[in-house]
N, C-alpha and C. Protein backbone atom coordinates (compact mmCIF):
# COMPACT_ATOMS: atom_id res chain seq x y z
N UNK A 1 160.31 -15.37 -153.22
CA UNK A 1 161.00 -15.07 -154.45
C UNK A 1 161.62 -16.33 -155.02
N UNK A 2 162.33 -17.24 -154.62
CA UNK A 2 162.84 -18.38 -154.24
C UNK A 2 161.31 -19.61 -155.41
N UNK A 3 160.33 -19.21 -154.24
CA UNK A 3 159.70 -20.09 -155.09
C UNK A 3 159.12 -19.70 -156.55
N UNK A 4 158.97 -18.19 -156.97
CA UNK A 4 159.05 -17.82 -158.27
C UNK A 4 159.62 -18.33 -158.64
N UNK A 5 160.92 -17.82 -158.96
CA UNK A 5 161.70 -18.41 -159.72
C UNK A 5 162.09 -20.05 -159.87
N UNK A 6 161.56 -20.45 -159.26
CA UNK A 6 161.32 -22.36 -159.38
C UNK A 6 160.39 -22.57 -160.21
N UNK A 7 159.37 -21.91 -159.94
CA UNK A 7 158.04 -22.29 -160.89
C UNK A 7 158.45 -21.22 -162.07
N UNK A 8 159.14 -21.02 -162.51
CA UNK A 8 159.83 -19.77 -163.96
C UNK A 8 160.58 -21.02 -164.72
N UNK A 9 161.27 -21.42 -163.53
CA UNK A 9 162.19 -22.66 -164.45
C UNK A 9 161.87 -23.81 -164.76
N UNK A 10 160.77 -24.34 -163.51
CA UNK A 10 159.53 -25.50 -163.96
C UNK A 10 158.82 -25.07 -165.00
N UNK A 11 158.59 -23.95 -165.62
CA UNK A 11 157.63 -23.56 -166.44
C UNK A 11 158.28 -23.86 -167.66
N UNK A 12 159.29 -23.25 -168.04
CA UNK A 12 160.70 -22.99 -168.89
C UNK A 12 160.43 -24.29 -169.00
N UNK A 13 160.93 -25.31 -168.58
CA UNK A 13 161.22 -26.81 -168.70
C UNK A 13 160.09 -27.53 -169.18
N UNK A 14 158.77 -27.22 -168.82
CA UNK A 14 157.88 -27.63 -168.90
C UNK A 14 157.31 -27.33 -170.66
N UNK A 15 157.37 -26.09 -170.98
CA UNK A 15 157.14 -25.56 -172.23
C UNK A 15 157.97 -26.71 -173.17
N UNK A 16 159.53 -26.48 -172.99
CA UNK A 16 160.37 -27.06 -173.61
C UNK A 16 159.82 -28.66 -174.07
N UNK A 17 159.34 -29.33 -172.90
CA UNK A 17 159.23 -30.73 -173.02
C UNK A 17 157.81 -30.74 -173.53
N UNK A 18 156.70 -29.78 -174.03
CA UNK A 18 155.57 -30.18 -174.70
C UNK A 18 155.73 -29.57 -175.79
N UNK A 19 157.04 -29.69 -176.47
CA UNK A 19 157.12 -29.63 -177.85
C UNK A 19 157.46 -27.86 -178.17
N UNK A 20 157.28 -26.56 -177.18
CA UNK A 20 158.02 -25.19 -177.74
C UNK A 20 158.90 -25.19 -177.81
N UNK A 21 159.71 -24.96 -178.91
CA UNK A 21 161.16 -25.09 -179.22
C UNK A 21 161.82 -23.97 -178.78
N UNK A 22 162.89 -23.51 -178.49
CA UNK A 22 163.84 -22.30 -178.17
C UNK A 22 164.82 -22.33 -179.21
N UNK A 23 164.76 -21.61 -179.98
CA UNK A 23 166.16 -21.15 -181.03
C UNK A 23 167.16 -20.86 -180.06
N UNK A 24 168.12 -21.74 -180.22
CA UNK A 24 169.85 -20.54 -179.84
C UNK A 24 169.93 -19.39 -180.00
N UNK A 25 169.88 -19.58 -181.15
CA UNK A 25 170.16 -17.86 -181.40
C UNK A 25 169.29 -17.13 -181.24
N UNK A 26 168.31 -17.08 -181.53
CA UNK A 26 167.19 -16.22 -181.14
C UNK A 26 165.98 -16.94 -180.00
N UNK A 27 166.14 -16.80 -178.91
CA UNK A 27 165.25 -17.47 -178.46
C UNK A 27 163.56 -16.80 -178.08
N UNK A 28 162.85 -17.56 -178.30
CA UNK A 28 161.35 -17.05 -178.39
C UNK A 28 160.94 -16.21 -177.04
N UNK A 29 160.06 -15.25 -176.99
CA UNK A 29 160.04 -15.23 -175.73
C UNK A 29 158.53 -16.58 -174.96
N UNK A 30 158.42 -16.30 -173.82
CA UNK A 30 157.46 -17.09 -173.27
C UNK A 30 156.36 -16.52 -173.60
N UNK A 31 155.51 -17.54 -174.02
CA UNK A 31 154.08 -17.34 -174.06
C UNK A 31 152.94 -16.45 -173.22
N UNK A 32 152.28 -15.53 -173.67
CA UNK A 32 151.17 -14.89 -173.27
C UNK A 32 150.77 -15.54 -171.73
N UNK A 33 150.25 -15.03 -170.64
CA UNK A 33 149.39 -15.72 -170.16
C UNK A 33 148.21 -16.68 -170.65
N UNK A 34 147.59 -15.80 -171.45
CA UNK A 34 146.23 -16.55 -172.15
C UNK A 34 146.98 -17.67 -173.01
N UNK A 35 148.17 -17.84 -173.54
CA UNK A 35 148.51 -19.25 -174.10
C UNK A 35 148.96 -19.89 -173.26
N UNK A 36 149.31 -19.74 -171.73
CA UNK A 36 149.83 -20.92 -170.95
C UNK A 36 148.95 -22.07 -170.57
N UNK A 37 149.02 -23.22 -171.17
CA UNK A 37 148.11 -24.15 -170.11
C UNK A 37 147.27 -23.89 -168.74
N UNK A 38 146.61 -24.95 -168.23
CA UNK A 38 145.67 -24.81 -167.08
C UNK A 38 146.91 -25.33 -165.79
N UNK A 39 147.76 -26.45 -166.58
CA UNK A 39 148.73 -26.76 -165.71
C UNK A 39 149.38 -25.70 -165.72
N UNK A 40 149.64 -25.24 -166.38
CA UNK A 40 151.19 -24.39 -165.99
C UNK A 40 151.05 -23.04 -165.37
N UNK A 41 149.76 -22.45 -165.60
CA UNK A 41 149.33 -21.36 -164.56
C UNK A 41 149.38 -22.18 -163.20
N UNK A 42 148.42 -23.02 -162.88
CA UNK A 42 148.63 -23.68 -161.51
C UNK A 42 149.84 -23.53 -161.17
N UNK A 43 150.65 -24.13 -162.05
CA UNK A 43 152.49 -24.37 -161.69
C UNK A 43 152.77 -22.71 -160.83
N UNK A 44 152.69 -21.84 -161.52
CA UNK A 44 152.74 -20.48 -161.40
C UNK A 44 152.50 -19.46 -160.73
N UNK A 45 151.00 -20.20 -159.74
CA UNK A 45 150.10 -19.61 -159.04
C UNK A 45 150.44 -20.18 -158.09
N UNK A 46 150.57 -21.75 -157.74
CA UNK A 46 150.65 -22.74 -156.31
C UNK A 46 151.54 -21.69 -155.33
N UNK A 47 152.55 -21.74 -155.70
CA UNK A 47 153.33 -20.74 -154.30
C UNK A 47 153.01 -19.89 -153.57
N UNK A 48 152.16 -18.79 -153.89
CA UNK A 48 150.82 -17.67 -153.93
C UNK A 48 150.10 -18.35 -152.95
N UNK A 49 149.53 -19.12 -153.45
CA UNK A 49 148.44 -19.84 -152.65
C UNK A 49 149.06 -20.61 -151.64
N UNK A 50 150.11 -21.10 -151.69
CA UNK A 50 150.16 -21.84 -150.62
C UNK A 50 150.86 -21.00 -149.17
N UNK A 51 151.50 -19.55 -149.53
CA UNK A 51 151.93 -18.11 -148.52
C UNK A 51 150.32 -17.97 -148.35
N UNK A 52 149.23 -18.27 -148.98
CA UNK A 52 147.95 -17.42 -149.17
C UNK A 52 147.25 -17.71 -147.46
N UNK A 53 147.67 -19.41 -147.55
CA UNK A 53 146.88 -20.49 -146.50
C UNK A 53 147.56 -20.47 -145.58
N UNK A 54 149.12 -20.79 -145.91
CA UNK A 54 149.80 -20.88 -144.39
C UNK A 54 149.92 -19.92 -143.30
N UNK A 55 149.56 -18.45 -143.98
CA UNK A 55 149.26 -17.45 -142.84
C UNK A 55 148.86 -16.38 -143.14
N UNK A 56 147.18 -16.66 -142.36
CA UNK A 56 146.51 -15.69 -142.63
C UNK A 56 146.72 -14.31 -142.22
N UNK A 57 147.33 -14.59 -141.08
CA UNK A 57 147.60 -12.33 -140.76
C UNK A 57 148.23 -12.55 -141.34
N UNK A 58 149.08 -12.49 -142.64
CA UNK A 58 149.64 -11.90 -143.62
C UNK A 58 149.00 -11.27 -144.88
N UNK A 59 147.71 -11.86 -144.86
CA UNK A 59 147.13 -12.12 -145.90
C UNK A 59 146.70 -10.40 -146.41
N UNK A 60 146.74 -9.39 -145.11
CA UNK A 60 146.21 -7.96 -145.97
C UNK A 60 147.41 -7.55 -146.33
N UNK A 61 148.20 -8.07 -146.15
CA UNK A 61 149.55 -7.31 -146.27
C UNK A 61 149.71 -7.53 -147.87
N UNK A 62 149.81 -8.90 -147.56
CA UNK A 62 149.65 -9.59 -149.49
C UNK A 62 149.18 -8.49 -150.47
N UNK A 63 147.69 -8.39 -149.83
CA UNK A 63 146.42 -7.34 -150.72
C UNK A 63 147.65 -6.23 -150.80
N UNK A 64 147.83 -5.55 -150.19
CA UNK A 64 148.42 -4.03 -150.09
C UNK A 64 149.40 -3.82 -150.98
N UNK A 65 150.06 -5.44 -150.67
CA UNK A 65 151.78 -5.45 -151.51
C UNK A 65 150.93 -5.30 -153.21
N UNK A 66 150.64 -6.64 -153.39
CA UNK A 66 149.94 -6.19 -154.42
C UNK A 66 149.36 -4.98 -155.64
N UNK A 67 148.28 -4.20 -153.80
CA UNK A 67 148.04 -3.22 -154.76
C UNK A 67 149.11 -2.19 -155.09
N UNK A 68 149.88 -2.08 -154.43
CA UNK A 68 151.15 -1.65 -154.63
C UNK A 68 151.60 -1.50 -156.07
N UNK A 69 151.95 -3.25 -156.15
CA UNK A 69 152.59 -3.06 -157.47
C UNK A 69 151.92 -2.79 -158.63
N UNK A 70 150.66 -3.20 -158.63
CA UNK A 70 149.95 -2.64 -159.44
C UNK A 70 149.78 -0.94 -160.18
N UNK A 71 149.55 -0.56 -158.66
CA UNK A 71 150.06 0.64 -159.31
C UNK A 71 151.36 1.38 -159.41
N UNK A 72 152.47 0.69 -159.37
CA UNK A 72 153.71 1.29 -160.15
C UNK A 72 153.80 1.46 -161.82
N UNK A 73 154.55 2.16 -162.02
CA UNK A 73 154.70 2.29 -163.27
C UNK A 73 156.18 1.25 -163.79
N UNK A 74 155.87 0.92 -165.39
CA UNK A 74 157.11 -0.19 -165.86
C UNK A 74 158.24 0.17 -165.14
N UNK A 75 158.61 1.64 -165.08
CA UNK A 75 159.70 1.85 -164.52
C UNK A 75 160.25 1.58 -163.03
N UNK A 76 159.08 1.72 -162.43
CA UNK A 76 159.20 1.62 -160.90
C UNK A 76 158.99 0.57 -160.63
N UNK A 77 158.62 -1.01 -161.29
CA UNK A 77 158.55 -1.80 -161.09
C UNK A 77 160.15 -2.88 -161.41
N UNK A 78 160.66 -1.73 -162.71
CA UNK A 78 162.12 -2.17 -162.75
C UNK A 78 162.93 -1.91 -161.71
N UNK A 79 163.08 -0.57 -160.92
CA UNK A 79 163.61 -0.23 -159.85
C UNK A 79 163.36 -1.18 -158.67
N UNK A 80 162.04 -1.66 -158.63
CA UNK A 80 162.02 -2.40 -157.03
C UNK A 80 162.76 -3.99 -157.52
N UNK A 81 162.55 -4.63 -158.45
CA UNK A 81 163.45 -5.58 -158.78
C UNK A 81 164.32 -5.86 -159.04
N UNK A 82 165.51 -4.41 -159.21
CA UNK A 82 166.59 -3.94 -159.30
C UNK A 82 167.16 -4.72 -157.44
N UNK A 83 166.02 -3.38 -156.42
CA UNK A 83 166.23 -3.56 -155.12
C UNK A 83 166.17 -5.03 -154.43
N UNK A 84 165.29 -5.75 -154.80
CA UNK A 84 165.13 -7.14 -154.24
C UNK A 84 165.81 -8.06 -154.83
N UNK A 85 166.83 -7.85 -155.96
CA UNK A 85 168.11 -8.48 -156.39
C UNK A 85 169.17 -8.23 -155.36
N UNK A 86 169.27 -6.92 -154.89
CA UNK A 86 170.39 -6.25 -154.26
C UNK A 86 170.19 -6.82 -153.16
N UNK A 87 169.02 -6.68 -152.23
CA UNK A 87 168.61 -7.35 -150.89
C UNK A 87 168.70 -8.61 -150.81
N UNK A 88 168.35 -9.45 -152.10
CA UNK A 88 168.77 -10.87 -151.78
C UNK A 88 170.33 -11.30 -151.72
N UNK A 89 171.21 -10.64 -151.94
CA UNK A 89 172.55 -10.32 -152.68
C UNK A 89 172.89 -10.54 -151.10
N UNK A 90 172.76 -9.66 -150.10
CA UNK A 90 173.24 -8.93 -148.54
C UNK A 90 173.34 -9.90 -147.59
N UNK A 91 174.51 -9.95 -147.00
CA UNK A 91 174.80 -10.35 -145.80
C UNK A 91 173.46 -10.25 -144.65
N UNK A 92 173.37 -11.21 -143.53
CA UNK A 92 172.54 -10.70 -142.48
C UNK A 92 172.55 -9.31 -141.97
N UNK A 93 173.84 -8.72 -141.87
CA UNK A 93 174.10 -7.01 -141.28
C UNK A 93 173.58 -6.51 -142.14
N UNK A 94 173.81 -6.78 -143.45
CA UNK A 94 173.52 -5.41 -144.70
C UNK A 94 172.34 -5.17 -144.55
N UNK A 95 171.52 -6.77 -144.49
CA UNK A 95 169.94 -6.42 -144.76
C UNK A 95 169.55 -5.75 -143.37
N UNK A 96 169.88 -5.90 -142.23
CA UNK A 96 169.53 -5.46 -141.02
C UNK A 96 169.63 -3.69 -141.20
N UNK A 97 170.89 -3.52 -141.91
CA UNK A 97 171.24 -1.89 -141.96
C UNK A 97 170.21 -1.23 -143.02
N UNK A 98 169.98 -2.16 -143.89
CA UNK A 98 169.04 -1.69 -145.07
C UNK A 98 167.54 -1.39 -144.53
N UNK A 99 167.24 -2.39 -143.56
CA UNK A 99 165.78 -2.26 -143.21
C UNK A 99 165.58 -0.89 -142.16
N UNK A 100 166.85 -0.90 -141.43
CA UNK A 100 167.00 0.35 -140.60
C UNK A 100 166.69 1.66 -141.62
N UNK A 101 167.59 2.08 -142.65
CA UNK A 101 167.77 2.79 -143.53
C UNK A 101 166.43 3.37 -144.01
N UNK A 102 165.84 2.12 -144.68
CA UNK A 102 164.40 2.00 -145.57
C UNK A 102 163.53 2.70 -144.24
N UNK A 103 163.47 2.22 -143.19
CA UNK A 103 162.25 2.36 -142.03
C UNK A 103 162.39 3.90 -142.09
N UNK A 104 163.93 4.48 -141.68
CA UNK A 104 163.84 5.79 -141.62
C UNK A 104 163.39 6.76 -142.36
N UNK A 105 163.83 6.07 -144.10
CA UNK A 105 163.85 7.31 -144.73
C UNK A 105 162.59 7.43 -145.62
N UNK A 106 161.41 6.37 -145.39
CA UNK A 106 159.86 6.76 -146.07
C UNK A 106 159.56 7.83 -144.85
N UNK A 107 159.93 8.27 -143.95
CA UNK A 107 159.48 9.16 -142.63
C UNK A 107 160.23 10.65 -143.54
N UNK A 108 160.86 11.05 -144.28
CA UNK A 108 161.63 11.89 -144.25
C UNK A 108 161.34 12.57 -145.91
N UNK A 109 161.58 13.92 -146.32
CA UNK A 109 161.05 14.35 -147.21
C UNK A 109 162.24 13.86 -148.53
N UNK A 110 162.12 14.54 -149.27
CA UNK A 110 163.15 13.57 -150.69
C UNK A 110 164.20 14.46 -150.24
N UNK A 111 164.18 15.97 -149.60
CA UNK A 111 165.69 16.77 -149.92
C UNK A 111 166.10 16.02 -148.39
N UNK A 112 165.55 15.40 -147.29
CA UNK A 112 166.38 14.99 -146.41
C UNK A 112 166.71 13.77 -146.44
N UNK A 113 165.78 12.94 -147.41
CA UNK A 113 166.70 11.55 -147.91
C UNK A 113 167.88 11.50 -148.70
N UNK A 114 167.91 12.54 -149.16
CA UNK A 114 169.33 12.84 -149.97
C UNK A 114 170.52 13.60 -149.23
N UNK A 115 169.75 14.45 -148.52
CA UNK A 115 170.65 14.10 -147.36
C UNK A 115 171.80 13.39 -146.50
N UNK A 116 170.27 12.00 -146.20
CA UNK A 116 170.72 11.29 -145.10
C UNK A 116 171.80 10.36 -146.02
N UNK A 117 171.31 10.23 -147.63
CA UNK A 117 172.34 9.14 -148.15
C UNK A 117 173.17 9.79 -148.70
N UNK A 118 173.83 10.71 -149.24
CA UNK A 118 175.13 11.48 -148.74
C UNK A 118 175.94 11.07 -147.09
N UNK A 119 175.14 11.31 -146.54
CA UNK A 119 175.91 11.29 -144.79
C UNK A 119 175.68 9.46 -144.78
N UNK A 120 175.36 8.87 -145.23
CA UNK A 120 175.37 7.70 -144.82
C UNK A 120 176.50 6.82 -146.01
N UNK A 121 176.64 7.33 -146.97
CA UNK A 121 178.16 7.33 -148.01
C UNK A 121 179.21 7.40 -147.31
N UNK A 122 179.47 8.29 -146.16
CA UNK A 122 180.56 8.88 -146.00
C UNK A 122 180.76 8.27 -144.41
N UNK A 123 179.91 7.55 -144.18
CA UNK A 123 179.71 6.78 -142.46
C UNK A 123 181.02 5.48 -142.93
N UNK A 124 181.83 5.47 -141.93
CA UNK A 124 182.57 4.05 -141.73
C UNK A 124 181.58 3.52 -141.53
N UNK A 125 181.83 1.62 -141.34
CA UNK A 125 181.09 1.00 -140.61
C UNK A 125 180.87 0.78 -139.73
N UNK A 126 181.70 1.09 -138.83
CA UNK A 126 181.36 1.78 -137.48
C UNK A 126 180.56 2.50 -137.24
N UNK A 127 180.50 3.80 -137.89
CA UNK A 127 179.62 4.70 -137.57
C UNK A 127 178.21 4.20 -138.16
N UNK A 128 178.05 3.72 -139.45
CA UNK A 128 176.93 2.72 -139.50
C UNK A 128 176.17 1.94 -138.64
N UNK A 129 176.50 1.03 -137.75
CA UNK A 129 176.69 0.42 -137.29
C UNK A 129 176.04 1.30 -135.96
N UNK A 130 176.29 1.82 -135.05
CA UNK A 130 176.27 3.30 -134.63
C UNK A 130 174.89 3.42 -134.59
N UNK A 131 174.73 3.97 -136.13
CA UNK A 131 173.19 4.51 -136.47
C UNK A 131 172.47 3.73 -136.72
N UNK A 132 172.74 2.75 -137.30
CA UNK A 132 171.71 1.64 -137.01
C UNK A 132 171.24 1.20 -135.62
N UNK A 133 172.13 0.83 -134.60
CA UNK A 133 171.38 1.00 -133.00
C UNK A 133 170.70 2.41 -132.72
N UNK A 134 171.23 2.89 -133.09
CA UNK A 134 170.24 4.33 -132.48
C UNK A 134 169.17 4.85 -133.10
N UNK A 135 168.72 3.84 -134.51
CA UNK A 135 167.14 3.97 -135.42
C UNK A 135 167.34 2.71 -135.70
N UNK A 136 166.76 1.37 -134.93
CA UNK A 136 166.57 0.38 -135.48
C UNK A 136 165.14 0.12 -135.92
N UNK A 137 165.38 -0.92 -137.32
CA UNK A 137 164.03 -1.52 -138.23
C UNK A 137 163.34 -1.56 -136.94
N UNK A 138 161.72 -1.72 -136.85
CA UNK A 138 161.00 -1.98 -136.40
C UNK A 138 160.61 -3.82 -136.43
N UNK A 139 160.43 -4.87 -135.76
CA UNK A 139 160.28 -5.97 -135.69
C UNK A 139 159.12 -6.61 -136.76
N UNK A 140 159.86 -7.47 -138.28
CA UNK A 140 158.49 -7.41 -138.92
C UNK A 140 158.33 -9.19 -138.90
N UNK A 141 157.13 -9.58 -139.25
CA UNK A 141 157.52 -11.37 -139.52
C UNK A 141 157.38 -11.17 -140.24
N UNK A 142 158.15 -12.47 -140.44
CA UNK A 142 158.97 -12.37 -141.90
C UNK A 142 157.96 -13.42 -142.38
N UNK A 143 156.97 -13.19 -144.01
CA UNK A 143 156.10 -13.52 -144.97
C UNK A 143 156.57 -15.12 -145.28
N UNK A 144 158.14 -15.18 -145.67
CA UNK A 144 158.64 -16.02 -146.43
C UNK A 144 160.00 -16.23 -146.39
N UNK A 145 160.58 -17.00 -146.25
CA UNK A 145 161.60 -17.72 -146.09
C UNK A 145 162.38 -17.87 -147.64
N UNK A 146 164.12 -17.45 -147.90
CA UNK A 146 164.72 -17.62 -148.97
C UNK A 146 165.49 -18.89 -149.11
């Protein structure tokens, strides 16, 4: 994510300095894909490719994530970037409790995920804490580094 947003702001910078201007007040949005340069897709793409090479058992996972997002809808694609704001946001515990959380509750139907996050509102952190040892995340490697 980390390196997105590097190559967003290399891009940004890059536009700027071959002459696209940005109004203050109104600023333009960014260009089409089909109008970005050959450089600046590269710029855009390199990070991709370079998670692509450095490890290959990751590489179906990539595919999957992918097809994933593909098929979300605008909305559900706002929601998961909502979530991976929030997750990058978290302490080491939070994200540890979050991955616990997440692992459990794709296992569980929607009226017992609502449920469990009611009862998990009302958990001290202690008792959090608690339930997280007694349903821990499953061990994943980790794709990428923040």
């Amino acid at each position: 994510m980390k390196n997105l947003r590097t190559a967003a702001g290399v891009l940004l910078l890059g536009l700027m300095a071959t002459g696209s201007t940005l109004a203050q007040s109104d600023p333009a949005p960014p260009p089409a894909w089909e109008q970005l340069s050959a450089q600046q897709r590269e710029m855009l793409i390199a990070p991709v490719r370079e998670r692509w090479n450095s490890d290959p058992a990751q590489r179906q996972r990539m595919l999957e994530h992918a097809q994933r997002w593909q098929d979300m809808s605008p909305e559900q694609r706002k929601l998961a970037r909502k979530g991976m704001r929030r997750f990058e946001g978290m302490n080491p515990q939070q994200r540890h409790e979050a991955r616990a959380l997440f692992e459990h509750m794709v296992k569980l139907s929607p009226e017992q995920r609502k449920q469990l996050r009611a009862e998990w509102k009302r958990m001290s952190p202690e008792q959090r804490r608690a339930w997280v040892e007694a349903n821990p995340p499953p061990d994943r490697p980790r794709t990428h580094s923040k």
